[in-house]
N, C-alpha and C. Protein backbone atom coordinates (compact mmCIF):
# COMPACT_ATOMS: atom_id res chain seq x y z
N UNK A 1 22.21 22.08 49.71
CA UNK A 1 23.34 21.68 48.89
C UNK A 1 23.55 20.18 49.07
N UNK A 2 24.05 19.33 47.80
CA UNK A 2 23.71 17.90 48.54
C UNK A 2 25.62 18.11 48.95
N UNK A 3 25.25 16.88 49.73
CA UNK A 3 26.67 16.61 50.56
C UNK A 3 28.03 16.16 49.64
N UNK A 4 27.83 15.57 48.34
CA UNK A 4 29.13 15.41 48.00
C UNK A 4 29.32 16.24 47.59
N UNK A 5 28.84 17.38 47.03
CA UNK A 5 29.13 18.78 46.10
C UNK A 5 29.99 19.60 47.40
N UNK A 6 28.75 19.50 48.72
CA UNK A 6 29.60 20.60 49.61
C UNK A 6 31.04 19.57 50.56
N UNK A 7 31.30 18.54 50.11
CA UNK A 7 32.17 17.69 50.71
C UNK A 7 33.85 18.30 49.47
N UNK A 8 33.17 18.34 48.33
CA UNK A 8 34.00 18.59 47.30
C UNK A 8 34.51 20.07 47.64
N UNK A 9 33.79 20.94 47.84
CA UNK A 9 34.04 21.96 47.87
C UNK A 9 35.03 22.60 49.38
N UNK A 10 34.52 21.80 49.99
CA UNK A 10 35.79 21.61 51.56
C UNK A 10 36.86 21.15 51.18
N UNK A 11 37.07 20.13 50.72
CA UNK A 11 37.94 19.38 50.24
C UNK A 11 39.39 20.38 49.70
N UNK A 12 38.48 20.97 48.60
CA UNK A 12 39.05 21.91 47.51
C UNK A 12 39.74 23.25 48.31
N UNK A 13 39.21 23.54 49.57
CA UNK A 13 39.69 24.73 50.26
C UNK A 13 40.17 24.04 51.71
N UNK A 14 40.19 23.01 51.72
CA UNK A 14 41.05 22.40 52.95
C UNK A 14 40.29 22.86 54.28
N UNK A 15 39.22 22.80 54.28
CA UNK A 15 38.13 23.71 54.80
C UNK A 15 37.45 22.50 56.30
N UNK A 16 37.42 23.23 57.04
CA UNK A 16 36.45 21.77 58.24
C UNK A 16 35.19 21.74 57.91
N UNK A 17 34.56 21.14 58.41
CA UNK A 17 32.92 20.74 58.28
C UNK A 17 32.17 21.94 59.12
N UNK A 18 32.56 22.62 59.73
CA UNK A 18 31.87 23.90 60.10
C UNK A 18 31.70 24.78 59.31
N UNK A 19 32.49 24.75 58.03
CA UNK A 19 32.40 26.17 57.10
C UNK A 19 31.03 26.28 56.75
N UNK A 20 30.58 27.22 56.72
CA UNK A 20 29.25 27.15 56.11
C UNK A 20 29.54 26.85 54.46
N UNK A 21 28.10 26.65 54.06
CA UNK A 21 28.08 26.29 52.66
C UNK A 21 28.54 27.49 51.55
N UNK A 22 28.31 28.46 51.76
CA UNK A 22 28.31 29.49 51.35
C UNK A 22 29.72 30.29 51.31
N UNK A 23 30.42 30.02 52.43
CA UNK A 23 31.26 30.52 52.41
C UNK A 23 32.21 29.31 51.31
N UNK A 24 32.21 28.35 51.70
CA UNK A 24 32.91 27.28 51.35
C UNK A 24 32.71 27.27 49.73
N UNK A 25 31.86 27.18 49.03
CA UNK A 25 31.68 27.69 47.58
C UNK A 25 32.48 28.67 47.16
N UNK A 26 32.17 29.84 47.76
CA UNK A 26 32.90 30.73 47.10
C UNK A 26 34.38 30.73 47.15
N UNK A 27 35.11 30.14 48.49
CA UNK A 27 36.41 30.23 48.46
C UNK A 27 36.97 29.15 47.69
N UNK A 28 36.08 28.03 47.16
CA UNK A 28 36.30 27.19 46.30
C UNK A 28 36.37 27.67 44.98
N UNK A 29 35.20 28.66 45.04
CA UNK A 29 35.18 29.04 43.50
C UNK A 29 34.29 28.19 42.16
N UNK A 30 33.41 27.44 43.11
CA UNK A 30 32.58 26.55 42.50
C UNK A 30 31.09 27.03 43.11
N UNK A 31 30.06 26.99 41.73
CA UNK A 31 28.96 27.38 41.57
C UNK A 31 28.31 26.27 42.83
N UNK A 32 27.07 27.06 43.49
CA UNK A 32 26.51 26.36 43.92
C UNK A 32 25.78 25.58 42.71
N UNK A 33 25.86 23.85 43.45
CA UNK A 33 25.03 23.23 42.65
C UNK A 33 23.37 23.43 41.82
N UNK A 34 22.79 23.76 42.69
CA UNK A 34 21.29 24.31 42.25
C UNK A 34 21.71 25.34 41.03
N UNK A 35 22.57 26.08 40.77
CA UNK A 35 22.74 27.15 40.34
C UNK A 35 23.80 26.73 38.85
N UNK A 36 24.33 25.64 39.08
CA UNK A 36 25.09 24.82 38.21
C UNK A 36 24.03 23.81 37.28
N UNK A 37 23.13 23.56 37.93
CA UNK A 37 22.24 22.20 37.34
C UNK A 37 21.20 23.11 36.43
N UNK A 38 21.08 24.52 36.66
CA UNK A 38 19.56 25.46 36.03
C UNK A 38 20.58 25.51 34.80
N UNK A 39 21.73 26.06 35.18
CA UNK A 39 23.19 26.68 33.70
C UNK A 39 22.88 25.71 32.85
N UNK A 40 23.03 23.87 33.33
CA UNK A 40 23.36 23.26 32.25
C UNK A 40 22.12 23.09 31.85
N UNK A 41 21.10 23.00 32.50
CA UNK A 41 19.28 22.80 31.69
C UNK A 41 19.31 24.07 30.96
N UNK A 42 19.75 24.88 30.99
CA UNK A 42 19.25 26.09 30.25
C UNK A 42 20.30 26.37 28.91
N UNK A 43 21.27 25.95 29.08
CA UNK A 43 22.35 25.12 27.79
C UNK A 43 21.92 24.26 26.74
N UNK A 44 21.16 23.19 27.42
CA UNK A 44 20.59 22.52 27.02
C UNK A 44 19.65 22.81 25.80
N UNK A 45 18.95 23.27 26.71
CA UNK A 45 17.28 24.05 25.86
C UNK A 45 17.86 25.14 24.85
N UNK A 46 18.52 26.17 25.12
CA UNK A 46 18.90 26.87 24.23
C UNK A 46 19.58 26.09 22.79
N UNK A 47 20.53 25.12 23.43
CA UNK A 47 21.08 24.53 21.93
C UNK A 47 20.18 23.68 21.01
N UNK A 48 19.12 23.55 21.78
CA UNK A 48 18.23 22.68 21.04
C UNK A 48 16.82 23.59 20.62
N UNK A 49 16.81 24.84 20.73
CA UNK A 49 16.24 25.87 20.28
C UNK A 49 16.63 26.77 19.11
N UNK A 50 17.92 26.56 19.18
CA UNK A 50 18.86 27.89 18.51
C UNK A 50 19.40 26.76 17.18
N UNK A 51 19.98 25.34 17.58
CA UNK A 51 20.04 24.90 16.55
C UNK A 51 21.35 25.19 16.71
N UNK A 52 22.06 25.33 15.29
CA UNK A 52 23.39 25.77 14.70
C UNK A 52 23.15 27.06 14.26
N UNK A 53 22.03 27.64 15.11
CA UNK A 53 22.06 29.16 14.30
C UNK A 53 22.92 29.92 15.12
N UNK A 54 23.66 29.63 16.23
CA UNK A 54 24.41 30.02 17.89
C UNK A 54 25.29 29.05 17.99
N UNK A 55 26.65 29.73 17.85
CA UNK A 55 27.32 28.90 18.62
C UNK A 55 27.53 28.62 19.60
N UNK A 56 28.06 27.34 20.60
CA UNK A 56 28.10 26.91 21.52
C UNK A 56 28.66 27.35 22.74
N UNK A 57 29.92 27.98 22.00
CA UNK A 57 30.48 29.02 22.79
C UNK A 57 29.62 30.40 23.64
N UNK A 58 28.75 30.97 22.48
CA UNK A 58 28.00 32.24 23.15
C UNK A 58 26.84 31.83 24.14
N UNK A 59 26.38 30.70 23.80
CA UNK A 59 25.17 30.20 24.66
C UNK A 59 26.38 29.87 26.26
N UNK A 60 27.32 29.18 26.18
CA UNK A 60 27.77 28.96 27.45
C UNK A 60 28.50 30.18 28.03
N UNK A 61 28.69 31.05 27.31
CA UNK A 61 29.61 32.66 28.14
C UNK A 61 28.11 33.30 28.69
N UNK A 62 26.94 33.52 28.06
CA UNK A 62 25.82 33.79 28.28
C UNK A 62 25.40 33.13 28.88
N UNK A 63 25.20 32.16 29.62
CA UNK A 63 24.84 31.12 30.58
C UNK A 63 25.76 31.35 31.87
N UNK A 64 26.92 31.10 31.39
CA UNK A 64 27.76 31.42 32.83
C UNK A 64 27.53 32.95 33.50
N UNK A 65 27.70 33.88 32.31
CA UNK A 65 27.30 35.33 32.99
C UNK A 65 26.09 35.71 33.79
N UNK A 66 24.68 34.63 33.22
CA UNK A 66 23.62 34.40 34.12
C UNK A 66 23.81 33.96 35.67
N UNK A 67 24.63 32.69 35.71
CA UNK A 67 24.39 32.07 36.84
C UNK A 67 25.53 33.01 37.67
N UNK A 68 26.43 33.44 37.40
CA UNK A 68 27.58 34.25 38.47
C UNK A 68 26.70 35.70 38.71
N UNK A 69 25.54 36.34 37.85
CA UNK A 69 24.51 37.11 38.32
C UNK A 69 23.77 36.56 39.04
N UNK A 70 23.67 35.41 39.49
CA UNK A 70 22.34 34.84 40.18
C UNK A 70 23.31 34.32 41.91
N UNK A 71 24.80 34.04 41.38
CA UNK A 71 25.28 33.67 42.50
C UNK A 71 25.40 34.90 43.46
N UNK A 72 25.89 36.07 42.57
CA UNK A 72 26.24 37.20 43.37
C UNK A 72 25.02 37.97 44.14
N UNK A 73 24.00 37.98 43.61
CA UNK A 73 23.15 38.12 44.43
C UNK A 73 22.86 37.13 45.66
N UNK A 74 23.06 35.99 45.68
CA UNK A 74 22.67 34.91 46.94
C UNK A 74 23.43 35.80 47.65
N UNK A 75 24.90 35.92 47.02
CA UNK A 75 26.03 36.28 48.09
C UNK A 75 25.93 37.06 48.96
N UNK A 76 25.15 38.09 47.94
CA UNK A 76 24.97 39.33 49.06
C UNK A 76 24.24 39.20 49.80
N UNK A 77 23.10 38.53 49.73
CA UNK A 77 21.78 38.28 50.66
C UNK A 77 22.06 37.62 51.69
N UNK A 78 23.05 36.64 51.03
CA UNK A 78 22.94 35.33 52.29
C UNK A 78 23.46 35.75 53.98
N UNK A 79 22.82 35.03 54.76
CA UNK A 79 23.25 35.57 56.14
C UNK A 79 24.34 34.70 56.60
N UNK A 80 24.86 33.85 56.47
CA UNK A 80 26.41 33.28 56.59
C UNK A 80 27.36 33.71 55.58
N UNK A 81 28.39 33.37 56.60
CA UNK A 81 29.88 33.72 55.81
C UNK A 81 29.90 34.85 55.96
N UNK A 82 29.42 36.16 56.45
CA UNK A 82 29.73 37.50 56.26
C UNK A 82 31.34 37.99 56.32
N UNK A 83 31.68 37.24 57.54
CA UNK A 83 33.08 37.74 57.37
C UNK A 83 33.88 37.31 56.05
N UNK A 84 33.56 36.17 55.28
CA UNK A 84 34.21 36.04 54.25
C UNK A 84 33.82 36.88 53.63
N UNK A 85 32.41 37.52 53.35
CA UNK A 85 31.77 38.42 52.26
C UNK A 85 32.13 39.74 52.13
N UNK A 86 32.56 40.45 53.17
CA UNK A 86 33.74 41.60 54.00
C UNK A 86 34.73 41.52 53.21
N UNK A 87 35.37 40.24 53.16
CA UNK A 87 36.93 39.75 52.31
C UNK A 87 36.75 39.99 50.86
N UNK A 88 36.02 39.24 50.20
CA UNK A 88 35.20 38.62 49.34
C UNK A 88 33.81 39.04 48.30
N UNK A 89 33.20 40.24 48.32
CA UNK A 89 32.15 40.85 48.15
C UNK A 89 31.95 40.51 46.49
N UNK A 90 33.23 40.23 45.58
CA UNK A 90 33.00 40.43 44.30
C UNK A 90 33.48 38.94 43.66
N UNK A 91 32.54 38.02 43.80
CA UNK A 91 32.36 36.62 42.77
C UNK A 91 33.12 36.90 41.67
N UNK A 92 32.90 37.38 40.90
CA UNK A 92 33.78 37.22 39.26
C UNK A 92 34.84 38.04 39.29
N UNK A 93 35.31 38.78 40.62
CA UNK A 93 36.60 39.21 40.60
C UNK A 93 37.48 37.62 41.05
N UNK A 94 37.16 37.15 42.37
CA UNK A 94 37.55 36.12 43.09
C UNK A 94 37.56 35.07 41.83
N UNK A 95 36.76 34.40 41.31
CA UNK A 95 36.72 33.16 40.47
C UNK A 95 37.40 33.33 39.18
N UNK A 96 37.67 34.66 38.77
CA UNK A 96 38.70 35.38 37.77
C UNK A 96 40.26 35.60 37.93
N UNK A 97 40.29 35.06 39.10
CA UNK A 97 42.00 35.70 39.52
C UNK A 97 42.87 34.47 38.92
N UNK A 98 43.87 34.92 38.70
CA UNK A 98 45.20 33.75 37.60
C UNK A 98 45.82 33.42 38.62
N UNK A 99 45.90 34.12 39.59
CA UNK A 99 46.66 33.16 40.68
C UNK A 99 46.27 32.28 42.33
N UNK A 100 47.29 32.03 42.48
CA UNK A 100 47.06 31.68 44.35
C UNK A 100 45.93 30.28 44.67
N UNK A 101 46.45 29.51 44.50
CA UNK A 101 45.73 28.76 45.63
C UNK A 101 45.09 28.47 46.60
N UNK A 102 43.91 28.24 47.01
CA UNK A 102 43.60 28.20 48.03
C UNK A 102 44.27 27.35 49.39
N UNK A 103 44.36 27.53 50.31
CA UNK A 103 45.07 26.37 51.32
C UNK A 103 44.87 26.86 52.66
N UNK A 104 44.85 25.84 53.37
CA UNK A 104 43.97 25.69 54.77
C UNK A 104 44.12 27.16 55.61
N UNK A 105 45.42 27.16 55.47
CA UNK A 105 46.13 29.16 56.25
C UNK A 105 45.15 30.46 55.46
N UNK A 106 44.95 30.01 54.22
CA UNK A 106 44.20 31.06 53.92
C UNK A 106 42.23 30.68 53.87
N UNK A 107 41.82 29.53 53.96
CA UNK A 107 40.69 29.38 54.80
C UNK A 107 40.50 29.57 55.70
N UNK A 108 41.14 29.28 56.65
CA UNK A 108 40.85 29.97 58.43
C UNK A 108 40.98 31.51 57.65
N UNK A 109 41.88 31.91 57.06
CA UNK A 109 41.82 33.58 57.07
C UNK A 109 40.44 33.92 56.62
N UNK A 110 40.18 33.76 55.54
CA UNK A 110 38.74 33.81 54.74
C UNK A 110 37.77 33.47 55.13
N UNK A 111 37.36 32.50 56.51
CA UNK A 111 36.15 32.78 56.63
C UNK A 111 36.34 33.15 58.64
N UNK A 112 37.61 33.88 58.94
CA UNK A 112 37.40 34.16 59.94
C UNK A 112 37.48 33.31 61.09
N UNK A 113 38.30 31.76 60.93
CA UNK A 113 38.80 30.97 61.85
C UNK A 113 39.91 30.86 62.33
N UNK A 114 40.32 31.06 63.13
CA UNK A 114 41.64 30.79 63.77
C UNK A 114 42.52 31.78 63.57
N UNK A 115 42.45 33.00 63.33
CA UNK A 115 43.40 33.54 62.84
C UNK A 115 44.45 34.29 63.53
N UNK A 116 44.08 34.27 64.84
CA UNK A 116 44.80 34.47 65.85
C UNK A 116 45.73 33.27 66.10
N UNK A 117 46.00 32.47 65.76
CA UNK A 117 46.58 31.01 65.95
C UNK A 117 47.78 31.06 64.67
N UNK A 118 48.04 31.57 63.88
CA UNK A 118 48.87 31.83 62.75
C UNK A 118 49.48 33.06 63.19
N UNK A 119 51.17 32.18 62.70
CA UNK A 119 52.25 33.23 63.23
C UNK A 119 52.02 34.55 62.80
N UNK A 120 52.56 35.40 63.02
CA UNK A 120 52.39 37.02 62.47
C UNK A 120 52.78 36.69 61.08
N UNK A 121 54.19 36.21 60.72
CA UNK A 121 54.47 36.32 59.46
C UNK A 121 53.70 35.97 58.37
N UNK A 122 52.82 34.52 58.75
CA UNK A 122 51.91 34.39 57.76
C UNK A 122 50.62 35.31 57.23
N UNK A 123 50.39 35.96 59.00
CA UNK A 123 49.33 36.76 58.89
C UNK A 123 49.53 37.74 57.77
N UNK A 124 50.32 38.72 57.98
CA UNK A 124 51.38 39.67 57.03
C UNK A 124 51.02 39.31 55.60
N UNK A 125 51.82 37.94 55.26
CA UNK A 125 51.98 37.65 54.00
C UNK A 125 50.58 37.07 53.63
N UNK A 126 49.42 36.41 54.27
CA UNK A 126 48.21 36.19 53.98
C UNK A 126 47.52 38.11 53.58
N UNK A 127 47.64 38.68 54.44
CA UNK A 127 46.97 40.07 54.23
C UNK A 127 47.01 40.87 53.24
N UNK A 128 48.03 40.58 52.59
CA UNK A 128 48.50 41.44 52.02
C UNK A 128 48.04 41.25 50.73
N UNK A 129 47.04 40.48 50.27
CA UNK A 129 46.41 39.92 49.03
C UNK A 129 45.00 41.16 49.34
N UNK A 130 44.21 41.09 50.77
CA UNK A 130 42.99 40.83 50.52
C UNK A 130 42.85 42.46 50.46
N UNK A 131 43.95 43.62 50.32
CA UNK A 131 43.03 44.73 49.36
C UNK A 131 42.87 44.64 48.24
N UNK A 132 43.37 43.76 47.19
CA UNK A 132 43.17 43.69 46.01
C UNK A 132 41.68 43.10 46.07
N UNK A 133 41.49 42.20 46.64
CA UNK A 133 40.51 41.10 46.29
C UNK A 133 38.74 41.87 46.69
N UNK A 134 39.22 42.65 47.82
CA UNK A 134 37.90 43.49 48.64
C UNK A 134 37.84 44.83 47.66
N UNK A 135 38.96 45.07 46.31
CA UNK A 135 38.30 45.98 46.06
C UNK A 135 36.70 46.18 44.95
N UNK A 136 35.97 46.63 44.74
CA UNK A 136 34.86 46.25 43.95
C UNK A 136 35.14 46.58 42.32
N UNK A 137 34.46 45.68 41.63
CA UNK A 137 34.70 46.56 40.39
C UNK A 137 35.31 45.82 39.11
């Protein structure tokens, strides 16, 4: 991953430089780059294949539905972040949700840092999201 993408993506989840990459993407909610750069080459080529016979719109919902198939598989494979992936298992549920913010209390929660270090109450009110989020589907 190059470094300003995964610098951006810490950034975005208030995240330390230990997060792994993987985890840190997803709680960002941003495509890995490699996986972002094939979407827009393949945008590309299609619009300049298809012409005006496709609109622009279906080539990019069809493009995005590719690459969040291509992310979700890394996800599952990948050998970091598990404890976020425990939390976390379903990409286009997570990157689909209308609400909540990410923020540093709920990064340590999400990838399993510190969480013993956060008062009970937050714990509570952090928890209480992640059966929705762990369920599949």
């Amino acid at each position: 991953m190059s470094v300003p993408y995964r610098l951006s993506a810490l950034r975005a989840i208030s995240g330390f430089r230990t997060e792994s990459d993987e985890a840190a993407t997803v709680l960002a909610g941003m495509l890995p780059v490699d996986i972002l750069a094939k979407e827009i080459e393949k945008k590309y080529i299609a619009r300049i294949a298809m012409g005006d016979a496709i609109s622009m719109d279906v080539i990019r919902s069809s493009e995005r539905a590719a690459s969040m198939a291509i992310w979700q598989e890394r996800w599952i494979t990948a050998n970091k972040g598990r404890w976020t992936h425990k939390l976390i298992p379903n990409l286009e549920q997570w990157t689909g949700r209308r609400n909540g913010e990410i923020n540093f209390v709920l990064t340590q929660f999400f990838s399993g840092n510190s969480v013993q270090e956060v008062s009970p109450e937050v714990q509570a009110r952090e928890h209480s999201i992640v059966p929705e989020l762990s369920k599949s589907g």
